[in-house]
N, C-alpha and C. Protein backbone atom coordinates (compact mmCIF):
# COMPACT_ATOMS: atom_id res chain seq x y z
N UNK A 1 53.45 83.86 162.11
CA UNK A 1 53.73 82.87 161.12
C UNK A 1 54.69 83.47 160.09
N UNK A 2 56.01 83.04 160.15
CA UNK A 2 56.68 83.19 158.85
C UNK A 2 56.38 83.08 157.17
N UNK A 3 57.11 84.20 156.90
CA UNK A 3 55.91 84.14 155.19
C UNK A 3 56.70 82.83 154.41
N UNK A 4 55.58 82.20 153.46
CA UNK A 4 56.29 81.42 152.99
C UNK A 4 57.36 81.75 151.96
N UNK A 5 58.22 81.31 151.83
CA UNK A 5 60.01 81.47 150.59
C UNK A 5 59.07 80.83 149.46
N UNK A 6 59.03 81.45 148.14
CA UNK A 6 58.55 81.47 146.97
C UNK A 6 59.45 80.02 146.66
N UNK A 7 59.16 79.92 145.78
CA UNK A 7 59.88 78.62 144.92
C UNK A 7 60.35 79.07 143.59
N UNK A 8 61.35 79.22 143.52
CA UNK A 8 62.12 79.34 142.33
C UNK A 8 62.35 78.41 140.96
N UNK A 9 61.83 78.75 140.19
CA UNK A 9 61.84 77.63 139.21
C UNK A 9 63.18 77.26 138.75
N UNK A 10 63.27 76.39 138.92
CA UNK A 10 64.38 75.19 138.36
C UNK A 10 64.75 75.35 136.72
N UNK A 11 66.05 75.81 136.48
CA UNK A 11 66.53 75.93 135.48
C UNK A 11 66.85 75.06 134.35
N UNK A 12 66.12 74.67 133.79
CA UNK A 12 66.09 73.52 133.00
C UNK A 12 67.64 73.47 132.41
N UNK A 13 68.48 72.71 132.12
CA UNK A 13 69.68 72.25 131.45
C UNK A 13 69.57 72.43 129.57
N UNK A 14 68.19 71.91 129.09
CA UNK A 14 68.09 72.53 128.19
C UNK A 14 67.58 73.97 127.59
N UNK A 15 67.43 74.67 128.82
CA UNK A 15 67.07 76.47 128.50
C UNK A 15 68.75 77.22 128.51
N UNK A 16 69.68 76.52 129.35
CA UNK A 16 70.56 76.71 129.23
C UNK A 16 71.58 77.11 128.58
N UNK A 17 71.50 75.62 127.57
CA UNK A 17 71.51 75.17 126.25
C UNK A 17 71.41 76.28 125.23
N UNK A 18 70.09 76.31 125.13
CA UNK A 18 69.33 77.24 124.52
C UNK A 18 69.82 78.97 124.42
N UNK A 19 69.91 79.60 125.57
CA UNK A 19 70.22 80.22 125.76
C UNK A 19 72.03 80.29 124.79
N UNK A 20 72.64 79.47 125.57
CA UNK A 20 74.24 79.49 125.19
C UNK A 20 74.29 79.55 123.61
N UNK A 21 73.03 78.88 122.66
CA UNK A 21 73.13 78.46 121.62
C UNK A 21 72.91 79.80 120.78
N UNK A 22 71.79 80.52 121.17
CA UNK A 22 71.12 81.93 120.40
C UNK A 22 72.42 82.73 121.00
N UNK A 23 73.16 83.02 121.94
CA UNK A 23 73.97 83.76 121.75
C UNK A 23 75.49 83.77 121.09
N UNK A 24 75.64 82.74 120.54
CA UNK A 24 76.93 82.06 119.90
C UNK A 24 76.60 82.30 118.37
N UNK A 25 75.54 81.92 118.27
CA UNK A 25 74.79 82.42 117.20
C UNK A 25 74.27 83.57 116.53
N UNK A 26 73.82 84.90 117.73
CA UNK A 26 73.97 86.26 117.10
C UNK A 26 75.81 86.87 117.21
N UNK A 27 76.41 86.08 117.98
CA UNK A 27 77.77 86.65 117.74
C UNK A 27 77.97 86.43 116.75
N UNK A 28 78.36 85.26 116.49
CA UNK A 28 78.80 85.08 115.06
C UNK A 28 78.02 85.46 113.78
N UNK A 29 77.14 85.73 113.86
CA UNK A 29 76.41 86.93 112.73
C UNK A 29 76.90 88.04 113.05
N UNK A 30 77.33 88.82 114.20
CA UNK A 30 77.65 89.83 114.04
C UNK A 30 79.15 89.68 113.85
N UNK A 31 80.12 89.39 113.87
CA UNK A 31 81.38 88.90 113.69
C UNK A 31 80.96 88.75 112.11
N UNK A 32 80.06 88.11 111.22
CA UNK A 32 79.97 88.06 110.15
C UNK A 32 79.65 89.00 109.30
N UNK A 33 79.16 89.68 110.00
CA UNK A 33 78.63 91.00 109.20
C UNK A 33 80.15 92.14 109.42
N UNK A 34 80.33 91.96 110.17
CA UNK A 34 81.51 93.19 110.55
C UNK A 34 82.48 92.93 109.50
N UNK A 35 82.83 91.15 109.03
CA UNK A 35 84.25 91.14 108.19
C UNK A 35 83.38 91.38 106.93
N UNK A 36 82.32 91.43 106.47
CA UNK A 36 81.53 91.35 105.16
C UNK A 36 82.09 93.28 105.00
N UNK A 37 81.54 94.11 106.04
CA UNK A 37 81.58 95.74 105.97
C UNK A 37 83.13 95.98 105.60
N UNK A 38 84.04 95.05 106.28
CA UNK A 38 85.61 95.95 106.15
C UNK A 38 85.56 95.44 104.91
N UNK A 39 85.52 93.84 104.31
CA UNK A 39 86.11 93.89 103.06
C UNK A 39 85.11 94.35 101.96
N UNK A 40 84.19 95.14 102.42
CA UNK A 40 83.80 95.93 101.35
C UNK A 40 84.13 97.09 100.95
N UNK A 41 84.37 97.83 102.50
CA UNK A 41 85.12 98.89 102.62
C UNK A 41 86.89 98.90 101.89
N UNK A 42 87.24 98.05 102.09
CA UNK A 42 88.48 97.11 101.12
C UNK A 42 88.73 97.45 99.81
N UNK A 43 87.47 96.71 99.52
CA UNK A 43 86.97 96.72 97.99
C UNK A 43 86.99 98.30 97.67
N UNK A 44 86.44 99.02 97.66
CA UNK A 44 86.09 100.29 97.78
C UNK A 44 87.11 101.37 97.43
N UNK A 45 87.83 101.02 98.67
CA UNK A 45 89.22 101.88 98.73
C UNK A 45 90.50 101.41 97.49
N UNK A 46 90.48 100.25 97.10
CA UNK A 46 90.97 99.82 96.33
C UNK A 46 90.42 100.89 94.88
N UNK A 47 88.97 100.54 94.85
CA UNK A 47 88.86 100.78 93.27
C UNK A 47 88.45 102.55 92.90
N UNK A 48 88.74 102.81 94.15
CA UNK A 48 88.68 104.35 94.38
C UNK A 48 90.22 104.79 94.03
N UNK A 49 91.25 104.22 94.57
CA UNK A 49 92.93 104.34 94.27
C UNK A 49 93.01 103.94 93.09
N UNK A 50 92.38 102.94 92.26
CA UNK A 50 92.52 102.23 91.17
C UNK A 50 91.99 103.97 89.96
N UNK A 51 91.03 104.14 90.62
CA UNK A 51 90.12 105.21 89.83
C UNK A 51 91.14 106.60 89.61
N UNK A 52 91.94 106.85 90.63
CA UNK A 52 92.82 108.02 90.64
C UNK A 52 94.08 107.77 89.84
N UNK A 53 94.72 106.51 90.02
CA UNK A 53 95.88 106.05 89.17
C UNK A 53 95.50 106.46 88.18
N UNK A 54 94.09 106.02 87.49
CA UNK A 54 93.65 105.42 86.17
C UNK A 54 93.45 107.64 85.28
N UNK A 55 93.14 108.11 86.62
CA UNK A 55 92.49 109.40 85.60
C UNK A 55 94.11 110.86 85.86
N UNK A 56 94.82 110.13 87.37
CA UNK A 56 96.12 110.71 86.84
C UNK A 56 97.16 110.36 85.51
N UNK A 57 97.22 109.00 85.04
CA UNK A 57 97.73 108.45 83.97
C UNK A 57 97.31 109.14 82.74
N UNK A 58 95.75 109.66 82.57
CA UNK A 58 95.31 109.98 81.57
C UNK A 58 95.46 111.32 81.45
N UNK A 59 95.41 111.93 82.50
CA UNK A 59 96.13 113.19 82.47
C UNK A 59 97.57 113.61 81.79
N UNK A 60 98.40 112.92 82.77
CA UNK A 60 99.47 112.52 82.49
C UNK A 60 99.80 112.65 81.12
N UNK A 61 99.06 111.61 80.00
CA UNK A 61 99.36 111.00 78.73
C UNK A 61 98.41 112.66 77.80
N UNK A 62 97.40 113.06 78.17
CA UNK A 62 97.66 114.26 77.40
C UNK A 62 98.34 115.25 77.83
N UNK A 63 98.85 115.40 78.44
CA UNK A 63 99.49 116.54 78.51
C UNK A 63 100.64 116.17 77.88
N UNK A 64 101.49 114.84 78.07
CA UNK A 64 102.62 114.84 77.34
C UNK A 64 102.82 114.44 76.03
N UNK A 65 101.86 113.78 75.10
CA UNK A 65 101.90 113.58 74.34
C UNK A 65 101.57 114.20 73.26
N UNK A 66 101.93 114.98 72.05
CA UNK A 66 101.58 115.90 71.51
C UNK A 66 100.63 115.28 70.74
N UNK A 67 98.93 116.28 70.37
CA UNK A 67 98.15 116.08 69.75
C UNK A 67 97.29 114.39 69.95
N UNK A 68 97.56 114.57 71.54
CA UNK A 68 96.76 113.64 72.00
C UNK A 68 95.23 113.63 71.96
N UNK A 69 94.62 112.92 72.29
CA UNK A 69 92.76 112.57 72.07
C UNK A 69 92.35 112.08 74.04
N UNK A 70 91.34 112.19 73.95
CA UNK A 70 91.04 111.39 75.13
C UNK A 70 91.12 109.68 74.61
N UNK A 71 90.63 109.32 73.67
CA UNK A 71 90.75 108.16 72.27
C UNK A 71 91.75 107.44 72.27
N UNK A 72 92.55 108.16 71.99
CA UNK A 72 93.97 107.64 71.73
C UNK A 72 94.39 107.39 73.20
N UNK A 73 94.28 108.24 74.15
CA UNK A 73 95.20 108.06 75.41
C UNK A 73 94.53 106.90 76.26
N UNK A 74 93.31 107.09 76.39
CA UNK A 74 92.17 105.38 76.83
C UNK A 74 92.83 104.24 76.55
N UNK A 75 93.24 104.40 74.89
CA UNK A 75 93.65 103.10 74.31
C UNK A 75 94.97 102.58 74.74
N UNK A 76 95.74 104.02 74.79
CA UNK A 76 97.15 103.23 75.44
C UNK A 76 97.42 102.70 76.89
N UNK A 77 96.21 103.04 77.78
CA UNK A 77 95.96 103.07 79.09
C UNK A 77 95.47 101.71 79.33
N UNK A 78 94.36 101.43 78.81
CA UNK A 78 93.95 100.30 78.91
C UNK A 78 93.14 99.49 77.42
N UNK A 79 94.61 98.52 76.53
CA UNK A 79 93.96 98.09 75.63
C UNK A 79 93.94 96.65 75.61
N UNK A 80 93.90 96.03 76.61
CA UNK A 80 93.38 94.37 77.34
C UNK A 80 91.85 94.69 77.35
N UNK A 81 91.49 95.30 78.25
CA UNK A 81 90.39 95.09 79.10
C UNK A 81 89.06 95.41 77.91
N UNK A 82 89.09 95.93 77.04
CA UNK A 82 88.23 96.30 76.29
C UNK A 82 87.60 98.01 76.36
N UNK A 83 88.21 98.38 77.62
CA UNK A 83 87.61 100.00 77.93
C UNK A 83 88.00 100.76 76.43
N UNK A 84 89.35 100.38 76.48
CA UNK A 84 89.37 101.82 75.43
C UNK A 84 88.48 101.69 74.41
N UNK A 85 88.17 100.49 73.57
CA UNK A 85 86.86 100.42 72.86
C UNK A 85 85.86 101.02 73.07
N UNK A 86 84.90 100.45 74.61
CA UNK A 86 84.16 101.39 74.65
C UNK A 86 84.27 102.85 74.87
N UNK A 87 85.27 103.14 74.79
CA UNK A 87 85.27 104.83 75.10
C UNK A 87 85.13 105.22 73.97
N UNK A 88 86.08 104.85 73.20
CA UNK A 88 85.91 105.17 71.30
C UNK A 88 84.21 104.62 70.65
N UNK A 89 83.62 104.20 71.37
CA UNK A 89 82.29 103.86 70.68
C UNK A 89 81.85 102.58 69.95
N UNK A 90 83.21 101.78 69.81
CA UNK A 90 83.53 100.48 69.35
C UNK A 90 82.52 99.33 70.72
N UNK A 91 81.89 98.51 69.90
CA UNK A 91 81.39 97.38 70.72
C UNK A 91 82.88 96.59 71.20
N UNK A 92 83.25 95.93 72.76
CA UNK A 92 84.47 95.25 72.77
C UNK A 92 84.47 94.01 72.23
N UNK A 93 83.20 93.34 72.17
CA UNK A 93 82.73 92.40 71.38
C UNK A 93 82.35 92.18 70.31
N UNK A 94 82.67 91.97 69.22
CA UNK A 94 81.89 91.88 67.58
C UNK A 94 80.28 91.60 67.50
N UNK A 95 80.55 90.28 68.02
CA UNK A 95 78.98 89.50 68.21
C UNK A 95 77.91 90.41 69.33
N UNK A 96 78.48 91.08 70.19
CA UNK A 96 77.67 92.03 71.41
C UNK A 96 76.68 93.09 70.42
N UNK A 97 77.33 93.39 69.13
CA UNK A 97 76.28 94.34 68.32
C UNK A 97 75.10 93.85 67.90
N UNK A 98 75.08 92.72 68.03
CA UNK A 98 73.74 91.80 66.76
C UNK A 98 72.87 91.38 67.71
N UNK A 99 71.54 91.56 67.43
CA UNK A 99 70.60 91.73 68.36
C UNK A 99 70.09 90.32 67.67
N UNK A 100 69.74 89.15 68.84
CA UNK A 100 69.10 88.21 67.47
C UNK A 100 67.51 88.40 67.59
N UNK A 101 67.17 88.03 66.55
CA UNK A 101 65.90 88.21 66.11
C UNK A 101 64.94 86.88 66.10
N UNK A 102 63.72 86.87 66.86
CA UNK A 102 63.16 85.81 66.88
C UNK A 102 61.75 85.76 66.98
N UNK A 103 61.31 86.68 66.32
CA UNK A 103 59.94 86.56 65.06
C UNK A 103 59.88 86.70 63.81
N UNK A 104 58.23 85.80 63.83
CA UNK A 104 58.11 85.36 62.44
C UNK A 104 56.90 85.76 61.57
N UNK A 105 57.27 86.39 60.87
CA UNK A 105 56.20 86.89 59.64
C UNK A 105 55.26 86.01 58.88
N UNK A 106 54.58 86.24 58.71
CA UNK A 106 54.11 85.13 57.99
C UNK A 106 52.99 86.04 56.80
């Protein structure tokens, strides 16, 4: 007697589906995560070059300037942004010093 041929289960159209769907789906998470890593890595390299400009310039400005400060040279470096303030010890904000107060004595 010949053995009987197993029966193969029938591939449902929606496991298929299914299937096609979870893997379109961890791709593109991983495709998402990969452009999230470079442009952070991006970011990074940027404010790392930004960081070297910023401390060759300051170099730069004492050495050539006679009877320079770290103070003084901050300020000419960057006096938009508010840094050189804080480097000098200055709040960049007026109002940023005042702590408000909101108890009551009685």
């Amino acid at each position: 007697m010949p053995p009987r041929p197993t029966r193969k289960p029938a591939i449902l159209p929606r496991d298929q589906a299914f299937w096609a769907g979870a893997t379109v789906l961890v791709l593109g998470q991983l495709v998402a995560f990969w452009m999230l890593c470079t442009q952070q890595v991006r970011k990074a390299e940027v404010r790392n070059a930004a960081m070297q400009v910023e401390r060759l310039a300051l170099a730069d400005c004492l050495r050539s300037v006679p009877h320079a400060t770290l103070t003084s040279c901050a300020q000419r470096l960057a006096p938009l942004d508010g840094r050189a303030q804080a480097l000098a010890g200055a709040p960049a904000d007026p109002a940023a010093s005042f702590v408000p107060v909101n108890y009551v004595y009685r």
